[in-house]
N, C-alpha and C. Protein backbone atom coordinates (compact mmCIF):
# COMPACT_ATOMS: atom_id res chain seq x y z
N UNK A 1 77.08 83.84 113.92
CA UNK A 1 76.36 83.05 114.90
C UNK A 1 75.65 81.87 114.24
N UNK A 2 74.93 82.23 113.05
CA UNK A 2 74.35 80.74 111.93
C UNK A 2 75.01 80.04 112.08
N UNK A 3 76.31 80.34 111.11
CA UNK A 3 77.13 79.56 111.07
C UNK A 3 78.02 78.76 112.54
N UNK A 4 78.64 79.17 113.51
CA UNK A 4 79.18 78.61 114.10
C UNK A 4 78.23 77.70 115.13
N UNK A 5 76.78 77.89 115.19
CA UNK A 5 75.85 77.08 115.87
C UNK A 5 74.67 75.84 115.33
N UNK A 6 75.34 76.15 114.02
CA UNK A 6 73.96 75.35 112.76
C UNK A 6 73.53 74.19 113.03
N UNK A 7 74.88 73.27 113.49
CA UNK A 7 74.74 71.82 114.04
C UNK A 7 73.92 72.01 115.28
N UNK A 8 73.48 73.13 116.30
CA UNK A 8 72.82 72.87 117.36
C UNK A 8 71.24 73.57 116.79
N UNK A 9 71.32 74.18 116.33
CA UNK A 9 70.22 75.67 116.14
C UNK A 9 69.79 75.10 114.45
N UNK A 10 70.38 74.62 114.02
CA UNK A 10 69.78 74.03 112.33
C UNK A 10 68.81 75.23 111.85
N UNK A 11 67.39 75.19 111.43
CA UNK A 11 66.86 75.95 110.80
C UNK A 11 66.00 76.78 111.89
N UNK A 12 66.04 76.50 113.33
CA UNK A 12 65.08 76.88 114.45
C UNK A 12 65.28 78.41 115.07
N UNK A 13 66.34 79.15 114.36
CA UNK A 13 67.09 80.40 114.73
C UNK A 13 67.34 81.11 113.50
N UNK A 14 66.09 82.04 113.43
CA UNK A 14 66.67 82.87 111.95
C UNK A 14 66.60 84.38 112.18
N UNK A 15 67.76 84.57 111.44
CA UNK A 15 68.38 85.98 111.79
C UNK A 15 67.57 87.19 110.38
N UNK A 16 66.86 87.93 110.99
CA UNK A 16 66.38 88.49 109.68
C UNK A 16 66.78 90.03 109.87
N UNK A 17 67.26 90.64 108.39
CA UNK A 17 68.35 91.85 108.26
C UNK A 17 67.21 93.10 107.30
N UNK A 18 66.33 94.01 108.42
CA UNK A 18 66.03 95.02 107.74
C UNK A 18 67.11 96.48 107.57
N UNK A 19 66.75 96.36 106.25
CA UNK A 19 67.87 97.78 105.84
C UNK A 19 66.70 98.49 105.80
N UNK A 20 67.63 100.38 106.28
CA UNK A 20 66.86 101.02 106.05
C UNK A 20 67.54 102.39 105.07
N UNK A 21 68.88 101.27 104.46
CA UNK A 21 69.76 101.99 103.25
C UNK A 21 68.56 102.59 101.85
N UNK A 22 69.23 103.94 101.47
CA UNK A 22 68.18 104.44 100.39
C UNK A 22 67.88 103.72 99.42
N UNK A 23 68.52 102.52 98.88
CA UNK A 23 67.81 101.55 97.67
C UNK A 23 68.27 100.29 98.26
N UNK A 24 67.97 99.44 97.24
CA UNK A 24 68.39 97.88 97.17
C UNK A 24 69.98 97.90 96.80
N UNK A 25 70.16 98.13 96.08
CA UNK A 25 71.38 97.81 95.35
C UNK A 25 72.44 98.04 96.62
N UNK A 26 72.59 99.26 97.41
CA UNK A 26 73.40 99.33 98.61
C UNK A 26 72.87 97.85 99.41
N UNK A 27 72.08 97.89 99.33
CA UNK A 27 71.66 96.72 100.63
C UNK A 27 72.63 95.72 100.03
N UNK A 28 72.13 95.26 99.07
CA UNK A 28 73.27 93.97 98.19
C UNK A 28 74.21 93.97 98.40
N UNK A 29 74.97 95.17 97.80
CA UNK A 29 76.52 95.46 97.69
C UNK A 29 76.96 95.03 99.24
N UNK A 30 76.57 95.42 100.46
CA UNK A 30 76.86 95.63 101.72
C UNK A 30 76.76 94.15 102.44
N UNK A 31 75.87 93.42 101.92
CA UNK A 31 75.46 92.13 102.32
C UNK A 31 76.82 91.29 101.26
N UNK A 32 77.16 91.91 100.41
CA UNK A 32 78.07 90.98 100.08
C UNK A 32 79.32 91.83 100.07
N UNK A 33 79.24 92.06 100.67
CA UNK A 33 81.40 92.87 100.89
C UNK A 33 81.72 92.07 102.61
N UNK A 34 80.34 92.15 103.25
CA UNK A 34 80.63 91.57 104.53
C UNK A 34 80.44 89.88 104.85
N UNK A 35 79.67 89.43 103.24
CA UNK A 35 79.94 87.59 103.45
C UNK A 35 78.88 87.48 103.95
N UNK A 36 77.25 88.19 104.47
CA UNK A 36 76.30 87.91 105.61
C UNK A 36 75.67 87.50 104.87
N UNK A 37 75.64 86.10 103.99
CA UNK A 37 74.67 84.91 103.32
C UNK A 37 73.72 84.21 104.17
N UNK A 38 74.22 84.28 105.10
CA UNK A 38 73.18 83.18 106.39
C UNK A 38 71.48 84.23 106.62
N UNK A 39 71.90 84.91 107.02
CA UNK A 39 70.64 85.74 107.31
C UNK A 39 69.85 86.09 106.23
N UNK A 40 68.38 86.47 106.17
CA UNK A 40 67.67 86.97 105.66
C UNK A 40 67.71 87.78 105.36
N UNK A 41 67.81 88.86 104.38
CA UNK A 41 67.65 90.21 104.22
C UNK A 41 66.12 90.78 103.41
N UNK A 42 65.83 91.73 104.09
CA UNK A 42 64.91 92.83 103.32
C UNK A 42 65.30 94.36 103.23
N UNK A 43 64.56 95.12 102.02
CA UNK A 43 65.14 96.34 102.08
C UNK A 43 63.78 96.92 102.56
N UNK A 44 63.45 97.90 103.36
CA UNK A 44 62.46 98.50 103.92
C UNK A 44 61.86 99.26 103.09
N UNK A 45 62.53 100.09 101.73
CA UNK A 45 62.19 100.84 100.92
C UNK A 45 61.32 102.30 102.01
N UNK A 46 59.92 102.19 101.40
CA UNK A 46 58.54 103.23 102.12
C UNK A 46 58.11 102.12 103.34
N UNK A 47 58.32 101.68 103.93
CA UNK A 47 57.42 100.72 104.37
C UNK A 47 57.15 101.67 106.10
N UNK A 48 56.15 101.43 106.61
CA UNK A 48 56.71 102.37 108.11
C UNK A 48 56.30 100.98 109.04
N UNK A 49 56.76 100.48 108.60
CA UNK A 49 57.41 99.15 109.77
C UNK A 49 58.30 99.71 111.31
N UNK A 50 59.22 100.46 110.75
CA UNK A 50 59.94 100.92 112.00
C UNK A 50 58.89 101.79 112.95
N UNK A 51 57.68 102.93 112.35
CA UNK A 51 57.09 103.40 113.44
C UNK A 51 56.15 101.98 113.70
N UNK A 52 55.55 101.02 113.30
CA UNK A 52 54.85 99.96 113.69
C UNK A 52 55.19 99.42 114.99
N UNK A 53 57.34 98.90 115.01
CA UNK A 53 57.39 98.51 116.18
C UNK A 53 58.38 99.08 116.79
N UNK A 54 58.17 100.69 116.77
CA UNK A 54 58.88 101.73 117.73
C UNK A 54 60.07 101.29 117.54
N UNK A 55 60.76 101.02 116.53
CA UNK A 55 62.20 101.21 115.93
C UNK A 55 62.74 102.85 115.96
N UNK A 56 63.55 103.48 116.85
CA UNK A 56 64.12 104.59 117.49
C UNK A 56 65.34 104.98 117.21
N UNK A 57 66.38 103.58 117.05
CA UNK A 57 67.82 103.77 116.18
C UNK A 57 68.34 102.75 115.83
N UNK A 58 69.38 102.45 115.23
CA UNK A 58 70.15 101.51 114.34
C UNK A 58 71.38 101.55 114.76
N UNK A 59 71.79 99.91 115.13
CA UNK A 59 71.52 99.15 114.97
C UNK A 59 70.02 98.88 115.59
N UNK A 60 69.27 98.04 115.38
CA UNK A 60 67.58 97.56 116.14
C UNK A 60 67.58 96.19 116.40
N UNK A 61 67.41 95.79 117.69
CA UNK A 61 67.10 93.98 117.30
C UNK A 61 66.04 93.83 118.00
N UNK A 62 64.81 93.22 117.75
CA UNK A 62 63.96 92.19 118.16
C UNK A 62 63.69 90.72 118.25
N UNK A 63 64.21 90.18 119.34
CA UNK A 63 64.32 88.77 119.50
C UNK A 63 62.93 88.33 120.18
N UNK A 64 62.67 87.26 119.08
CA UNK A 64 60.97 86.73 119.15
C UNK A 64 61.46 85.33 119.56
N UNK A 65 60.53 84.76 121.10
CA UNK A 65 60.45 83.58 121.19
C UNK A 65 59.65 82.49 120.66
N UNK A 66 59.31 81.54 121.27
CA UNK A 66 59.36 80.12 120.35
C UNK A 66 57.93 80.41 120.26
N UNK A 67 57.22 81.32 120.64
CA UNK A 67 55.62 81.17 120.95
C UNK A 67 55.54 83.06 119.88
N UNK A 68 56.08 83.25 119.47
CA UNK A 68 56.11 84.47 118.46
C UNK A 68 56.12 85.93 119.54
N UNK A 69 56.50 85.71 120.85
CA UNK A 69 56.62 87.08 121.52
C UNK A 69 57.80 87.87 121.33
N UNK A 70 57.69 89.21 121.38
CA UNK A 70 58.56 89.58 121.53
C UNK A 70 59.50 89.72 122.78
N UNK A 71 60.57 89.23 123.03
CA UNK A 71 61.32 88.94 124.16
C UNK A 71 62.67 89.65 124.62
N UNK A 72 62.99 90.54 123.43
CA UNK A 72 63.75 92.11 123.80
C UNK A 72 63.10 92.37 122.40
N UNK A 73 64.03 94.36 122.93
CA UNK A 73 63.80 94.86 121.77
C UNK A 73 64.69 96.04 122.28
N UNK A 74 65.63 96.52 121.41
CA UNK A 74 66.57 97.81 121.67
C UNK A 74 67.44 97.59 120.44
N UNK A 75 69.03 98.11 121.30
CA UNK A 75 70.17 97.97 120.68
C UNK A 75 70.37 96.49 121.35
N UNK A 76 71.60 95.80 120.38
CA UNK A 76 72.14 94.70 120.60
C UNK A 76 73.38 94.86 121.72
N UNK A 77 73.91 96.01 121.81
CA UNK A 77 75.17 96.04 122.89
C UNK A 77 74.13 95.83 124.39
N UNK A 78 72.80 96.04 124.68
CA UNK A 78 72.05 95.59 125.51
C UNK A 78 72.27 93.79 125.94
N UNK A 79 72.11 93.45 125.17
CA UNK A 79 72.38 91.86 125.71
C UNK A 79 73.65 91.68 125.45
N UNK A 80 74.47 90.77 126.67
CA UNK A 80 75.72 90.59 126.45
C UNK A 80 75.92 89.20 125.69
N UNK A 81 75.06 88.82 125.96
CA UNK A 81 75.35 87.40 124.74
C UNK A 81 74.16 86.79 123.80
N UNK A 82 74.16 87.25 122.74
CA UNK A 82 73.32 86.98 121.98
C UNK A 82 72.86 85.74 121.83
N UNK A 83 74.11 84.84 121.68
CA UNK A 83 74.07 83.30 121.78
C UNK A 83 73.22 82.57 122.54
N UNK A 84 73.49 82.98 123.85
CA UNK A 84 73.33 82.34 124.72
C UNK A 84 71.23 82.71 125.34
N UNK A 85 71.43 84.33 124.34
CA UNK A 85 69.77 84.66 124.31
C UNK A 85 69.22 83.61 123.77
N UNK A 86 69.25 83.71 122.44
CA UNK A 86 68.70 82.00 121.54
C UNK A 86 68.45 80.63 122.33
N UNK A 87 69.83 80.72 122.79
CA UNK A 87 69.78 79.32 123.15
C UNK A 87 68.58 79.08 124.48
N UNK A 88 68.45 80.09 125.29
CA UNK A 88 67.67 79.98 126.23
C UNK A 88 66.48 80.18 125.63
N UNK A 89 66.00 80.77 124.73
CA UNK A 89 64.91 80.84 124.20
C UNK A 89 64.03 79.85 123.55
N UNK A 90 65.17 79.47 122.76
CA UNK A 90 65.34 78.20 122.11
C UNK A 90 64.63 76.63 123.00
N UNK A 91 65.06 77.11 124.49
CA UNK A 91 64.89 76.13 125.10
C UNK A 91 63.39 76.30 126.14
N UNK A 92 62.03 77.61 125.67
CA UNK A 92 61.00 77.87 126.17
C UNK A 92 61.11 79.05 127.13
N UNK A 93 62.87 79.49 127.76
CA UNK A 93 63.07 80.36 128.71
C UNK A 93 62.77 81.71 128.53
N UNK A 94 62.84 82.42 129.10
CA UNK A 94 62.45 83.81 128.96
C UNK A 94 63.59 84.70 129.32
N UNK A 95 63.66 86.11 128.46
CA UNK A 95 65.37 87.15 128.58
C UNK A 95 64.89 88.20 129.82
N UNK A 96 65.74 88.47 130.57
CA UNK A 96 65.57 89.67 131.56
C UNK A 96 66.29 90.45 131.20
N UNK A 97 66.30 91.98 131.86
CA UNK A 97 66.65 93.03 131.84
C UNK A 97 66.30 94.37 131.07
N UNK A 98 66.89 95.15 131.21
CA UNK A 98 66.55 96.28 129.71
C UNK A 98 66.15 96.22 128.26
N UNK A 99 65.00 95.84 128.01
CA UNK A 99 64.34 95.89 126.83
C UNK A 99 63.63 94.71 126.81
N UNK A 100 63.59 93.99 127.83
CA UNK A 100 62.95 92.32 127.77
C UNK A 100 61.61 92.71 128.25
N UNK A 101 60.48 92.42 127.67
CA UNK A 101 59.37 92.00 128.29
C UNK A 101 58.78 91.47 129.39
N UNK A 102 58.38 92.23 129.90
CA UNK A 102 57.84 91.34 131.52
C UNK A 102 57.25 90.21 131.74
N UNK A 103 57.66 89.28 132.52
CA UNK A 103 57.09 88.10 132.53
C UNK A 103 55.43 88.26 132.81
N UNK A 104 54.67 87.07 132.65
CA UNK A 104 53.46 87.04 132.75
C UNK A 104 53.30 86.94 134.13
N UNK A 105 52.24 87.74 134.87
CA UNK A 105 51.94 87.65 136.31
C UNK A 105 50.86 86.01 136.44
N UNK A 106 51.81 85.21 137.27
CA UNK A 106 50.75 84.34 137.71
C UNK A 106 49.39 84.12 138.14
N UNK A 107 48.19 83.24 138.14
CA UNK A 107 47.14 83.41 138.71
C UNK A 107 47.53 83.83 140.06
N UNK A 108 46.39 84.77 140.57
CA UNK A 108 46.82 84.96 141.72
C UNK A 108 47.74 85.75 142.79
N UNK A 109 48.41 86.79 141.73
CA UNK A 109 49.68 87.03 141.73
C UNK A 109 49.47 88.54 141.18
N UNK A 110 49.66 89.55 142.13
CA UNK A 110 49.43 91.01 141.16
C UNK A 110 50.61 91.83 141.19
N UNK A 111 51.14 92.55 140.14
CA UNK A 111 52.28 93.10 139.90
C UNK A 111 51.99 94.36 140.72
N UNK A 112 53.35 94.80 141.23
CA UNK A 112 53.66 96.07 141.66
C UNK A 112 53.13 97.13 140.63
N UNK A 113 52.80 98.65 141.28
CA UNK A 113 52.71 99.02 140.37
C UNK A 113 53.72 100.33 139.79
N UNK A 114 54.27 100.56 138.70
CA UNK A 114 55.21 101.44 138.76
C UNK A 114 55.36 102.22 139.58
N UNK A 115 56.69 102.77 140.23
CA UNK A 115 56.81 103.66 140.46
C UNK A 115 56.70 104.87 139.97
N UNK A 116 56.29 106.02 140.57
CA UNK A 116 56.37 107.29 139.67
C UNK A 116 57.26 108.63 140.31
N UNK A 117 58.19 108.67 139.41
CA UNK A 117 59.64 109.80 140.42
C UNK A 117 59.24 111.05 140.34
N UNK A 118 59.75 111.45 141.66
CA UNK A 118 59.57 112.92 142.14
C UNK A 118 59.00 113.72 141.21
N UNK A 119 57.62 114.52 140.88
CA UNK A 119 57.59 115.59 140.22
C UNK A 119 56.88 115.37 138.54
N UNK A 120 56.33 114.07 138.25
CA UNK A 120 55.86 113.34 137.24
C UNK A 120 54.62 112.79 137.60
N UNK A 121 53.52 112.88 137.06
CA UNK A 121 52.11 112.05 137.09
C UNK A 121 52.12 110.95 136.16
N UNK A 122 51.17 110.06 136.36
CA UNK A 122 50.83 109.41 135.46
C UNK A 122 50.35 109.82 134.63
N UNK A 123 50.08 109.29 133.85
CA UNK A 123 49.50 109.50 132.16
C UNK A 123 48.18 108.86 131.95
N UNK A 124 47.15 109.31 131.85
CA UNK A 124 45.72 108.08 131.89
C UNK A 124 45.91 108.22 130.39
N UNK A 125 44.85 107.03 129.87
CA UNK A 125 45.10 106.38 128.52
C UNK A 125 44.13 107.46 127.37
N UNK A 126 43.59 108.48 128.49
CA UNK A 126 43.17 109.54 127.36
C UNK A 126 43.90 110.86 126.88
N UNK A 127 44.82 110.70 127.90
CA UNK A 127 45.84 111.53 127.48
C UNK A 127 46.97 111.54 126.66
N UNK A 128 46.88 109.76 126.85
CA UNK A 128 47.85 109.36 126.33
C UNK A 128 47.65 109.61 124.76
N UNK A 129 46.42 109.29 124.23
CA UNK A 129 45.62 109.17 122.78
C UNK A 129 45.48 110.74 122.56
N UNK A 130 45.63 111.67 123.18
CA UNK A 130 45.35 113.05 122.90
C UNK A 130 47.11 113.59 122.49
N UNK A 131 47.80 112.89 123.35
CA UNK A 131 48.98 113.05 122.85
C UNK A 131 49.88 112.33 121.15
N UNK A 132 49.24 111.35 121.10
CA UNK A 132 49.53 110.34 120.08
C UNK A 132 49.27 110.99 118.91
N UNK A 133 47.97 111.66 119.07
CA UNK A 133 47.41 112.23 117.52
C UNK A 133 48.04 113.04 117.76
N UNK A 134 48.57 113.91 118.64
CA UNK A 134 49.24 115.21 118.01
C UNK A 134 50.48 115.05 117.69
N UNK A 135 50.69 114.15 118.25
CA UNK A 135 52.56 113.50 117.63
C UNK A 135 52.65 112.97 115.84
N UNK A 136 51.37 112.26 115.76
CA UNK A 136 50.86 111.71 114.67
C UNK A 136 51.19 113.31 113.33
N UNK A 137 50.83 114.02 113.76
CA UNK A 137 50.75 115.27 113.10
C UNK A 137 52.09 115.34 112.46
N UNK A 138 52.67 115.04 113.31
CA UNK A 138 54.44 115.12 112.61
C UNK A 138 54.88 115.06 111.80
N UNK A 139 54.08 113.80 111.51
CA UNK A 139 54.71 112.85 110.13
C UNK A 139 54.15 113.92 108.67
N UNK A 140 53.56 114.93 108.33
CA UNK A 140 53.42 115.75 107.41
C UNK A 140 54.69 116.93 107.63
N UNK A 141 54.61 117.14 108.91
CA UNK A 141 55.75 118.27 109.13
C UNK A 141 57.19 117.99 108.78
N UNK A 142 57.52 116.51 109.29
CA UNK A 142 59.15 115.62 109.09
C UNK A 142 58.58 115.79 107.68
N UNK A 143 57.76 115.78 106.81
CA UNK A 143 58.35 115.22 105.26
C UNK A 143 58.87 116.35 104.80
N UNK A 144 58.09 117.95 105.15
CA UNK A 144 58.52 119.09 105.11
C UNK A 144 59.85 119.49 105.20
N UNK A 145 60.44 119.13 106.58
CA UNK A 145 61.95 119.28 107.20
C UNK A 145 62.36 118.71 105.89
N UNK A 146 61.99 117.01 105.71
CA UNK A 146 62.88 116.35 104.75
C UNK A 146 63.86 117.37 103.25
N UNK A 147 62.18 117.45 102.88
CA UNK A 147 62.50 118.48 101.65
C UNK A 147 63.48 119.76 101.90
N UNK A 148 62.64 120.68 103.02
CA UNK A 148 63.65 121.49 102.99
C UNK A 148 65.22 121.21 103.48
N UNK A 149 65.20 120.21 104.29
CA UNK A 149 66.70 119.88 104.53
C UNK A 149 67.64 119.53 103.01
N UNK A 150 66.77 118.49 102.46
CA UNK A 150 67.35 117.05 101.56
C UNK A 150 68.92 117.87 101.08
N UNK A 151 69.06 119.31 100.59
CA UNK A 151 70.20 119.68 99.80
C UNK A 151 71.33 119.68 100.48
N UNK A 152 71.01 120.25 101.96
CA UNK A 152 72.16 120.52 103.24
C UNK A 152 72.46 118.76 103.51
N UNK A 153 71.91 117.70 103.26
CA UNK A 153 72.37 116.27 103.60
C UNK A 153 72.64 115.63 102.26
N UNK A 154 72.96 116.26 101.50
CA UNK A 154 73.29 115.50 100.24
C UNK A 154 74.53 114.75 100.50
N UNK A 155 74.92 113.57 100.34
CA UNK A 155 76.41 113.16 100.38
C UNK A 155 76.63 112.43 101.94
N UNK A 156 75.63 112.47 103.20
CA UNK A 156 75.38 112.21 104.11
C UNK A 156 75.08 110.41 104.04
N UNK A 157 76.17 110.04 105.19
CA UNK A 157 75.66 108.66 104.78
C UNK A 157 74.00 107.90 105.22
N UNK A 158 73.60 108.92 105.82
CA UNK A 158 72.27 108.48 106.69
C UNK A 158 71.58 109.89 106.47
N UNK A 159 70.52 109.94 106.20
CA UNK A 159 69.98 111.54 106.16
C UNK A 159 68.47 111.23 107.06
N UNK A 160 68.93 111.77 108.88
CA UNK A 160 67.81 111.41 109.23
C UNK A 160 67.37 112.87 110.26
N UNK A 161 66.52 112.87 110.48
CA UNK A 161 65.90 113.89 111.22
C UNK A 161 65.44 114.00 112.69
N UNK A 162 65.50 114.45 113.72
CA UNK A 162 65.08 114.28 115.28
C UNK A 162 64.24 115.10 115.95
N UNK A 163 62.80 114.43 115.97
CA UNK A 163 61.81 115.78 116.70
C UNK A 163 61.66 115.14 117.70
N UNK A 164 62.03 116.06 118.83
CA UNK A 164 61.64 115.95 120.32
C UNK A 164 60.22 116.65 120.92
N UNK A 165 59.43 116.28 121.20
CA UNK A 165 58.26 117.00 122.18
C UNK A 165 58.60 116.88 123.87
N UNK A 166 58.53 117.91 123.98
CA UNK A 166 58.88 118.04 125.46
C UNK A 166 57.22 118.47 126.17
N UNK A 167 57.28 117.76 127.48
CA UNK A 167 55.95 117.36 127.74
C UNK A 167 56.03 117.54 129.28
C-alpha cells in the first residue's frame, strides 16, 4: 500500500509493524523474506502494550486519524478497503462500522442509549472496577499456566494461553 500510493500519501500515512514474535532476530528474518521495508517495525519484547490497547488477537490494526484518534481497531479483514480507509482519513473523514469509534454527538444532540438484550443488566462503573481488579489477578496466575505449560508448547509456533471469565 506505501508503495503503490507514495506519490499521493508521501510521508502522511505510516504503517507501523508490532511483533509479538519471541525475539528480534525472527522479527528481522520475517520482515525480510517478505520485502516489508516501507513500514516501521518494532519488536514488543516484555512490553504490555497489547493489554494497554486491548489487543485480543493477531493479526491487530489500529488506524489513527489526522487529529491522533483512534478510528478502528480489530482485525483488518473488518475493513474492506484499507486504502480507501487512509484516504478518507487522510482527507479529515471519519470510518464506520465494526470497530470504528463513534462519532462525536453534536451540541445539542443526545445519543441513544444502548440497548440491553433479553436477560443482561447493565454494568455500573463500580462493578465494573470490582470486576477489573479481579481479572487483574490473572496476570500472576497466566505466568503460572505459562511455566507449567512452556514444555507441552515447545516447538509451537505461537505459545499463547486463553482465560475466559464467565460472568
Amino acid at each position: 500500500m506505501l508503495e503503490a500510493n507514495e506519490a499521493t500519501w508521501g510521508d502522511k500515512v505510516k504503517i507501523i509493524g508490532l511483533s509479538i514474535d519471541k525475539d528480534a532476530a525472527t522479527v528481522k528474518n520475517h520482515i525480510n523474506s517478505k520485502g516489508w521495508t516501507k513500514p516501521i517495525h518494532y519488536w514488543r519484547s516484555k512490553s504490555d502494550c497489547s493489554d494497554v490497547y486491548s489487543v485480543r488477537g493477531v493479526p491487530h490494526v489500529m488506524l489513527i486519524d489526522t487529529k491522533g484518534k483512534i478510528a478502528f481497531k480489530g482485525h483488518p479483514a473488518n475493513r474492506p478497503d484499507l486504502v480507501a480507509d487512509f484516504n478518507t482519513l487522510l482527507k479529515g473523514g471519519e470510518l464506520t462500522g465494526e470497530g470504528c469509534a463513534p462519532a462525536e454527538a453534536k451540541e445539542g444532540q443526545c445519543r441513544e442509549a444502548p440497548k440491553v438484550e433479553e436477560g443482561f443488566k447493565v454494568t455500573t462503573d463500580d462493578e465494573l472496577a470490582k470486576i477489573n481488579e479481579f481479572m487483574t489477578g490473572f496476570r500472576e496466575t497466566g505466568k503460572t499456566l505459562q511455566e507449567e505449560c512452556k514444555e507441552d508448547a515447545t516447538g509451537m509456533m505461537r505459545n499463547f494461553c486463553v482465560m475466559v471469565m464467565s460472568a
